[in-house]
Protein backbone atom coordinates (compact mmCIF):
# COMPACT_ATOMS: atom_id res chain seq x y z
CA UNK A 1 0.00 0.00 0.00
CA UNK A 2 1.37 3.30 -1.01
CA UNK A 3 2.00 6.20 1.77
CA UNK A 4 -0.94 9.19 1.74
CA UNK A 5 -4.25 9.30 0.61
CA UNK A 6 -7.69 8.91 1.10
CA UNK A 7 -9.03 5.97 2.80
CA UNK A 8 -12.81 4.38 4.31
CA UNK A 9 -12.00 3.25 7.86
CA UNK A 10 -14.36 0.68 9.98
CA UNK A 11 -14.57 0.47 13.52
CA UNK A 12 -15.07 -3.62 14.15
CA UNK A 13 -16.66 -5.05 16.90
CA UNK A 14 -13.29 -6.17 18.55
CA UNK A 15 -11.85 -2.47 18.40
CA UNK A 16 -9.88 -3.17 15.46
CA UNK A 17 -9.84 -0.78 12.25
CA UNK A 18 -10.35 -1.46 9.08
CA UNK A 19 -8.99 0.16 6.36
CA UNK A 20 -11.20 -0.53 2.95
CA UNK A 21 -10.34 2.07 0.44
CA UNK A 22 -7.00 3.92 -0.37
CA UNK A 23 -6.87 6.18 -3.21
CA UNK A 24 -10.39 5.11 -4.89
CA UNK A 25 -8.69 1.47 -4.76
CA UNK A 26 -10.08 -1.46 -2.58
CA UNK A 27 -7.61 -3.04 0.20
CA UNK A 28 -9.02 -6.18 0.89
CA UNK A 29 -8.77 -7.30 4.32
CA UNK A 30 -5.88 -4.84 4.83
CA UNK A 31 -5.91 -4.15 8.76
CA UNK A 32 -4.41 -0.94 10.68
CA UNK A 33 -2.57 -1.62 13.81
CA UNK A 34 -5.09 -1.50 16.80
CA UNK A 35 -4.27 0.49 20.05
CA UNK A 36 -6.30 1.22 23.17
CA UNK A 37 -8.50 3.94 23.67
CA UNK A 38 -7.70 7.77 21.94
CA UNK A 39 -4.34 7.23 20.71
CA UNK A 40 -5.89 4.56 18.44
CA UNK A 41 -7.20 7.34 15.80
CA UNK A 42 -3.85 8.77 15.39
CA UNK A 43 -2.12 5.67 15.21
CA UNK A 44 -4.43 5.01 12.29
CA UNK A 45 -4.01 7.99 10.48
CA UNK A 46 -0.59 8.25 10.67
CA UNK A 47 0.11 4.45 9.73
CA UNK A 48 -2.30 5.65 6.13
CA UNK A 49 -0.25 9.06 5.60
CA UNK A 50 3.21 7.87 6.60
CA UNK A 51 3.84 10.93 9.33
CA UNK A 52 3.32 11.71 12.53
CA UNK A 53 0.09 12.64 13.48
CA UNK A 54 0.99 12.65 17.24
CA UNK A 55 3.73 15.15 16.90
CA UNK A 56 1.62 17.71 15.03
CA UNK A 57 -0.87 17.29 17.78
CA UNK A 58 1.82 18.12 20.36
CA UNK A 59 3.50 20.61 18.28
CA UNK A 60 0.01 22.59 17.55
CA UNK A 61 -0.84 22.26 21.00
CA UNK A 62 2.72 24.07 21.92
CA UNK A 63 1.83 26.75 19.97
CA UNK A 64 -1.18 27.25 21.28
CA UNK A 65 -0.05 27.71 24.81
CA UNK A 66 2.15 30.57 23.58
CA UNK A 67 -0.23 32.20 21.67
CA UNK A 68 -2.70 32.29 24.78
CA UNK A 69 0.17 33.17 26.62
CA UNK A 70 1.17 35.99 24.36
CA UNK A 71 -2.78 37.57 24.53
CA UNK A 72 -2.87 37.36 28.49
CA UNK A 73 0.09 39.44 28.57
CA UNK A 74 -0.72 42.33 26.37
CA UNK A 75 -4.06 42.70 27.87
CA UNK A 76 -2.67 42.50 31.32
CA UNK A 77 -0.45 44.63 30.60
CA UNK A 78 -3.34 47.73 29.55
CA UNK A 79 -5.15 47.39 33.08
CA UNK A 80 -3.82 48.86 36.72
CA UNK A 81 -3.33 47.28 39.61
CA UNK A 82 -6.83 47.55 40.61
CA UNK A 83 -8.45 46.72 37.14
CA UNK A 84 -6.58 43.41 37.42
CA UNK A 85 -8.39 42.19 40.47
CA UNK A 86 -11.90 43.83 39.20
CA UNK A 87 -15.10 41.93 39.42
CA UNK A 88 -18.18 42.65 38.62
CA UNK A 89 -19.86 40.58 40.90
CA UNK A 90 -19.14 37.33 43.39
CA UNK A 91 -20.38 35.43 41.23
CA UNK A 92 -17.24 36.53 38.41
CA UNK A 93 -13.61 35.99 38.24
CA UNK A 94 -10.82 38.33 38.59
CA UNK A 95 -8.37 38.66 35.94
CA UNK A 96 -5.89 38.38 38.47
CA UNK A 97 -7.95 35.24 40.02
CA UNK A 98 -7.43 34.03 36.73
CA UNK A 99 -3.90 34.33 35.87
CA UNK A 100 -3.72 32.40 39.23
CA UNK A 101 -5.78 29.57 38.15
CA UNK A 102 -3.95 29.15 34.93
CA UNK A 103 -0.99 28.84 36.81
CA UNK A 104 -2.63 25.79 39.16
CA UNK A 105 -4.00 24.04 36.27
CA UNK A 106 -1.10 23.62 34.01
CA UNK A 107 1.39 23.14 36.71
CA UNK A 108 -0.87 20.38 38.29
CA UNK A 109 -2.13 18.86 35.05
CA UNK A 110 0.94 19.17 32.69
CA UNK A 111 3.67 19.21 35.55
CA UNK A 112 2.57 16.60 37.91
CA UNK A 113 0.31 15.07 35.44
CA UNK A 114 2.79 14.42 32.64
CA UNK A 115 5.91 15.34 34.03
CA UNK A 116 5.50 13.75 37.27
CA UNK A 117 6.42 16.50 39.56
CA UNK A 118 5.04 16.98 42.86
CA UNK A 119 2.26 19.63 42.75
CA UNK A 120 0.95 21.63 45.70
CA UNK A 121 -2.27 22.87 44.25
CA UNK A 122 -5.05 24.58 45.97
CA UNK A 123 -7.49 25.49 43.68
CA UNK A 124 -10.04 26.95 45.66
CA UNK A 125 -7.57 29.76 46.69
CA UNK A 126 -6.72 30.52 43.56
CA UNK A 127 -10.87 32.04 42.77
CA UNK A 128 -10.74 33.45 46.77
CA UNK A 129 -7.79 35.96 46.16
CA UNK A 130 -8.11 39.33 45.98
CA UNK A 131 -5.41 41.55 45.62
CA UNK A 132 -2.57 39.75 47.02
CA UNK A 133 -0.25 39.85 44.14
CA UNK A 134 1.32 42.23 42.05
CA UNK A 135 0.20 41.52 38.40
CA UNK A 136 3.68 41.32 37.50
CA UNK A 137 3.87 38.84 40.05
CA UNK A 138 1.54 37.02 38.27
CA UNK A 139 2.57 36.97 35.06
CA UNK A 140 5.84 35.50 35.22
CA UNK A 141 4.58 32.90 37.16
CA UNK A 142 2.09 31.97 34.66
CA UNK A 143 4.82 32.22 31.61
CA UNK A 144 7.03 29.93 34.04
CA UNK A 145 4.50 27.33 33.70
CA UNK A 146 3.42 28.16 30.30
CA UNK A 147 7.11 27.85 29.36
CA UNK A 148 7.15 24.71 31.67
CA UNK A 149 4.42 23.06 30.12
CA UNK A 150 5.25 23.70 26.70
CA UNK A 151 9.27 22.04 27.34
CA UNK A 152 6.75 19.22 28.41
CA UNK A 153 5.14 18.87 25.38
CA UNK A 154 8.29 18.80 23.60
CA UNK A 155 9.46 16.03 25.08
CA UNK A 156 6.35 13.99 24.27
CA UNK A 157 6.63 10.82 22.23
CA UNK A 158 3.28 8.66 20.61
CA UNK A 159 3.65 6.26 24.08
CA UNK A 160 2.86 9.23 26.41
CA UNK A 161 -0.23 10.68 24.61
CA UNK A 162 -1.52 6.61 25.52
CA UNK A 163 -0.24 6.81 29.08
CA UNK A 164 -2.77 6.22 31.70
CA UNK A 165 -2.26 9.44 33.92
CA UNK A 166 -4.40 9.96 37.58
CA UNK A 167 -5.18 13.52 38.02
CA UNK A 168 -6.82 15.92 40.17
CA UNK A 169 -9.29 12.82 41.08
CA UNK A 170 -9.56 11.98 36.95
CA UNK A 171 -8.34 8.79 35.51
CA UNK A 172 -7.37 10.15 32.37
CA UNK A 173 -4.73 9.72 29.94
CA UNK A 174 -2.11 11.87 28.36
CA UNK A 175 -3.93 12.64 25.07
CA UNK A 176 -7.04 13.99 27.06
CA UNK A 177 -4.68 16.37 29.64
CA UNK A 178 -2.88 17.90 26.42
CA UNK A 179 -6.34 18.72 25.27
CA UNK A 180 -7.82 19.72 28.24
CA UNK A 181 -5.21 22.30 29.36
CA UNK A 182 -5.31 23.72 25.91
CA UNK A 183 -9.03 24.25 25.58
CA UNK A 184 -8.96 25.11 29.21
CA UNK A 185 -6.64 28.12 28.78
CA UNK A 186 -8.40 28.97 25.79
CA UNK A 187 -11.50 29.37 27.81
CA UNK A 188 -10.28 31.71 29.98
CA UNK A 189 -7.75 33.70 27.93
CA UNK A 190 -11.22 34.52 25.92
CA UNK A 191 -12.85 35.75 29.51
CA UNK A 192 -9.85 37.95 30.22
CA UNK A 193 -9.92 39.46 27.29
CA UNK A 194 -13.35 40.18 27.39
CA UNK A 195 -13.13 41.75 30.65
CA UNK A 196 -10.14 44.12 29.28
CA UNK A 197 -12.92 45.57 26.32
CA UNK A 198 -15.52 45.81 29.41
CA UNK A 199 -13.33 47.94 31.44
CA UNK A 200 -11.35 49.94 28.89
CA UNK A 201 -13.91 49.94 25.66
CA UNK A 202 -12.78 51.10 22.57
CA UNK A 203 -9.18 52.74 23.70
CA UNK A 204 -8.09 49.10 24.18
CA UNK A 205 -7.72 48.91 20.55
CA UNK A 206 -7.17 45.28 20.97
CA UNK A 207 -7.31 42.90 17.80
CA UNK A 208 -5.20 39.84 17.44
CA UNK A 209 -6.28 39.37 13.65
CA UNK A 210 -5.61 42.79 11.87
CA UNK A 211 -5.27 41.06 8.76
CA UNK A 212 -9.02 40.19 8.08
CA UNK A 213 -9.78 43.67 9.23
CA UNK A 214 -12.76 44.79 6.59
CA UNK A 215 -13.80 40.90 5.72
């Protein structure tokens, strides 16, 4: 079977996948390797296409970390002291309380998770503060464990997205933490942003895509 193309993949009833059609040609019988759980999709697609799925997946999820990481710091760095621990009501996050839970997430999912260090987390201080750190403070802890995380990533190989990992009470594996901390900081880079146009309006001027301005 040649490397690439297109193929028609079944999922049979003993977890195995099979691979029908390459190119508009019929493989008879032609089986993909079979893996447990997630990691079994990429495994798939990247024994059809010859690469390696698993890397982009870590390498795009790298990226993303820094990107977030690059937004939380320019909005940050448009608000005061007090803007940074604003609210508008209990019922809200902080920016600050949110640079704070960044922090605790990726150190505890990526750091202990992955990496195996021990974590001292405690989450539910990190939504009680209020005003006890500088936000410069705060930043460079957060790119510490941004930069932390994404050295992490780096050193990911196809048998560590399949890992079985026990976190914060989850029994998860390391596919699913990649993707949760990723989606998880995108949540919340989107919510402090947000509450930098609420407090500062139009003479934030912030936009991250200036080149489909007018679209």
């Amino acid at each position: 079977m040649s490397s690439g193309g297109v193929a028609v993949i079944d999922v049979d009833n003993d977890g195995s996948l099979d691979v029908h059609r390459v190119n508009g040609s019929t493989v008879a019988g032609h089986q993909a390797p079979t893996l447990s759980r997630a990691p079994r999709f990429f495994a798939t697609i990247t024994y059809l296409a010859g690469g390696t799925v698993e890397q982009r997946f870590i390498e795009e999820a790298d990226q993303y970390l820094g990107e977030y990481l690059r937004k939380i710091e320019h909005c940050t760095s448009l608000l005061t002291e007090a803007q940074v621990w604003w609210k508008p009501n209990e019922a809200c996050n902080s920016v600050g309380n949110l640079l704070l839970h960044l922090r605790g997430n990726l150190s505890q999912w990526v750091l202990g998770g992955i990496g195996g260090e021990p974590i001292a987390r405690h989450r539910s201080a990190e939504f009680a503060a209020s005003e006890t750190a500088a936000k410069s403070e705060m930043l460079a802890g957060l790119a510490d464990a941004v930069a932390r995380a994404r050295h992490t990533f780096r050193d990911m190989r196809s048998a560590d997205l399949a890992r079985d990992i026990s976190v914060q009470g989850y029994d998860t594996d390391g596919l699913r933490v990649v993707f949760h901390v990723v989606e998880h900081m995108a949540y919340h880079t989107g919510q402090i942003v947000a509450v930098t146009k609420q407090l500062l309006g139009p003479a934030a001027n912030i936009e991250f895509y200036p080149q489909h301005r007018g679209e």
